[in-house]
Protein backbone atom coordinates (compact mmCIF):
# COMPACT_ATOMS: atom_id res chain seq x y z
CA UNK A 1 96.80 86.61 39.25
CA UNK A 2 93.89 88.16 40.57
CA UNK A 3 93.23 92.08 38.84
CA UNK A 4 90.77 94.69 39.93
CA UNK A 5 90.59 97.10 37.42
CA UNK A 6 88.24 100.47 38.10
CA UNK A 7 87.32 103.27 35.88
CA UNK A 8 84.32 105.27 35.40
CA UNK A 9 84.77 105.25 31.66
CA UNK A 10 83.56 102.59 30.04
CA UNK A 11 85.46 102.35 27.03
CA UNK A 12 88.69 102.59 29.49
CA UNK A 13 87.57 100.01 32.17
CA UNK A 14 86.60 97.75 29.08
CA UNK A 15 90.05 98.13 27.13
CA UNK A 16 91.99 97.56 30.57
CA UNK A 17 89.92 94.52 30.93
CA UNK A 18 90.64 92.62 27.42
CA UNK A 19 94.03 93.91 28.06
CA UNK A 20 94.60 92.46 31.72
CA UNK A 21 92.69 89.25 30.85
CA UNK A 22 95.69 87.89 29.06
CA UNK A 23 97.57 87.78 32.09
CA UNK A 24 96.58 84.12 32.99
CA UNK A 25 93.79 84.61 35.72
CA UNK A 26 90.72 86.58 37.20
CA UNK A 27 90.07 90.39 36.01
CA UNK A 28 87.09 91.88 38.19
CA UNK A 29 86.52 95.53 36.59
CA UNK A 30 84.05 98.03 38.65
CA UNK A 31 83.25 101.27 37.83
CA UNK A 32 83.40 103.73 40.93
CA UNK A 33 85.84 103.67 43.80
CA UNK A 34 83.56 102.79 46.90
CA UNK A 35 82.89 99.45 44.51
CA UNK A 36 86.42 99.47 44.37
CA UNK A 37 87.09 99.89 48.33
CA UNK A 38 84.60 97.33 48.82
CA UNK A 39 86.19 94.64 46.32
CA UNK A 40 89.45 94.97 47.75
CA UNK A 41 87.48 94.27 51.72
CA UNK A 42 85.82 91.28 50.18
CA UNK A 43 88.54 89.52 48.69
CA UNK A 44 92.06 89.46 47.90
CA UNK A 45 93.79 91.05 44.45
CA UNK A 46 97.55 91.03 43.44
CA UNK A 47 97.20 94.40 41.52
CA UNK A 48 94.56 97.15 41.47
CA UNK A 49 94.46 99.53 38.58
CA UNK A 50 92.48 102.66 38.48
CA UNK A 51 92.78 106.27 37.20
CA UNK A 52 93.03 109.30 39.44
CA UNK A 53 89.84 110.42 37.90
CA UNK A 54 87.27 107.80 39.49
CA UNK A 55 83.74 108.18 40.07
CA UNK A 56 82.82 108.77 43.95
CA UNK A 57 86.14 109.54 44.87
CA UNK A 58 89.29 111.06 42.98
CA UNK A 59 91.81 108.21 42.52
CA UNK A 60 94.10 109.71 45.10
CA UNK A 61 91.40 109.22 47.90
CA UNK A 62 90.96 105.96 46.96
CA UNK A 63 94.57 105.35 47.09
CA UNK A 64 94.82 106.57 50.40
CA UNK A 65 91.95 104.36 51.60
CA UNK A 66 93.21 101.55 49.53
CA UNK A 67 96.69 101.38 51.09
CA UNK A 68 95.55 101.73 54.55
CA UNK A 69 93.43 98.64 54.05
CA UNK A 70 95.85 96.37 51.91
CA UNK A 71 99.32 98.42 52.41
CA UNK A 72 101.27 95.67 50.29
CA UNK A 73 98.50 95.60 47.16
CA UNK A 74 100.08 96.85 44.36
CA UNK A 75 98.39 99.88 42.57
CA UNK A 76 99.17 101.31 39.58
CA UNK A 77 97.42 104.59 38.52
CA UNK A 78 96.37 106.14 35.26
CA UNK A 79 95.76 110.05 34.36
CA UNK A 80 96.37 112.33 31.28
CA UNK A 81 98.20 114.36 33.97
CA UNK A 82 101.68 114.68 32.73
CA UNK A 83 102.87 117.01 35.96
CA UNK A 84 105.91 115.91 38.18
CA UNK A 85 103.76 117.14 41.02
CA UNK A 86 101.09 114.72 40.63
CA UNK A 87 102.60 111.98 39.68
CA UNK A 88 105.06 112.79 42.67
CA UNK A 89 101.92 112.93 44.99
CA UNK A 90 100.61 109.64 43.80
CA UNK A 91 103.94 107.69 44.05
CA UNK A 92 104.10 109.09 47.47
CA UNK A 93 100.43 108.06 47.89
CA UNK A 94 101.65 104.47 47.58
CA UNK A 95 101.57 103.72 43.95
CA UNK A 96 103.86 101.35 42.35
CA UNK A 97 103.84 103.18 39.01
CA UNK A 98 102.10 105.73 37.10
CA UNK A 99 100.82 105.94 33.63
CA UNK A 100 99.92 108.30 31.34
CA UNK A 101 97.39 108.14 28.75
CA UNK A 102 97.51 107.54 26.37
CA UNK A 103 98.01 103.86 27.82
CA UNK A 104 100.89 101.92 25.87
CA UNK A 105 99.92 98.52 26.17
CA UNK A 106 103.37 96.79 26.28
CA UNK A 107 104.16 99.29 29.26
CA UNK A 108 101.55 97.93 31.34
CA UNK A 109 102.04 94.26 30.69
CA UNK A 110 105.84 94.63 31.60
CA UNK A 111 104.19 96.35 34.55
CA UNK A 112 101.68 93.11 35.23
CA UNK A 113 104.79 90.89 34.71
CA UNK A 114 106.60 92.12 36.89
CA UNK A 115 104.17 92.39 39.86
CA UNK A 116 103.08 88.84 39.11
CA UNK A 117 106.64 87.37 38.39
CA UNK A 118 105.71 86.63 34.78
CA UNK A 119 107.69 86.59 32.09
CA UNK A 120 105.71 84.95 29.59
CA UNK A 121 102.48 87.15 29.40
CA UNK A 122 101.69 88.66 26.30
CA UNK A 123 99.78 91.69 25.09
CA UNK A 124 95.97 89.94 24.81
CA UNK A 125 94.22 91.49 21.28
CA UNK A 126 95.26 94.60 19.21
CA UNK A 127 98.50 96.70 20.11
CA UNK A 128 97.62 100.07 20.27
CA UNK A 129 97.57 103.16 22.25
CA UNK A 130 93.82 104.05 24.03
CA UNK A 131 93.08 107.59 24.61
CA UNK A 132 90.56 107.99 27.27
């Protein structure tokens, strides 16, 4: 399963990254959206993960560019947002699901498992909540 993983914070992008990498293939991680935009153009992902707050772009932009380049890539987004209204907006946007930080790990694997039809990937290192 091929992951693109973007976040401006480095400590996120990083923990997303050890995280993601147990999910038996390629993790690319970049840190502003036109990166991202440009990853998705040069080759092709199974999931793209990246939180509405995202260098260059806000993450909704990016969604909106993203889907009308790859419509069936899957795209989960992250915020400390907590609204109905904007996670509404992004769902509406075209994202599969949307998480709140702090990230719970086994949330997002269940996530990854189902996207990639499997059952058998684990959480990869420590089990615990980030805060971004």
């Amino acid at each position: 399963m091929k992951i693109l993983v973007g976040s401006g914070d480095d400590a996120l992008r990083r923990f997303l990254g050890h995280l993601l990498s147990g999910a038996q293939g390629e993790v690319r991680m970049v840190s502003r959206s036109g990166d991202l935009l440009k990853a998705v153009l040069e080759s092709d992902y199974d999931l793209a993960v990246f939180p509405l707050q995202l260098g260059g772009m806000t993450g909704l932009e990016t969604l909106a560019i993203l889907k009308r380049l790859r419509p069936k890539l899957p795209v989960f987004i992250l915020s400390d947002d907590r609204s109905a209204d904007v996670r509404a907006e992004a769902m509406e946007a075209g994202a599969l699901h949307y998480f709140v930080l702090p990230l719970n790990p086994q949330a997002m694997i269940a996530a990854v498992n189902a996207v990639g039809g499997n059952a058998g990937v684990e959480i990869h290192g420590e089990e615990r909540m980030i805060r971004a």
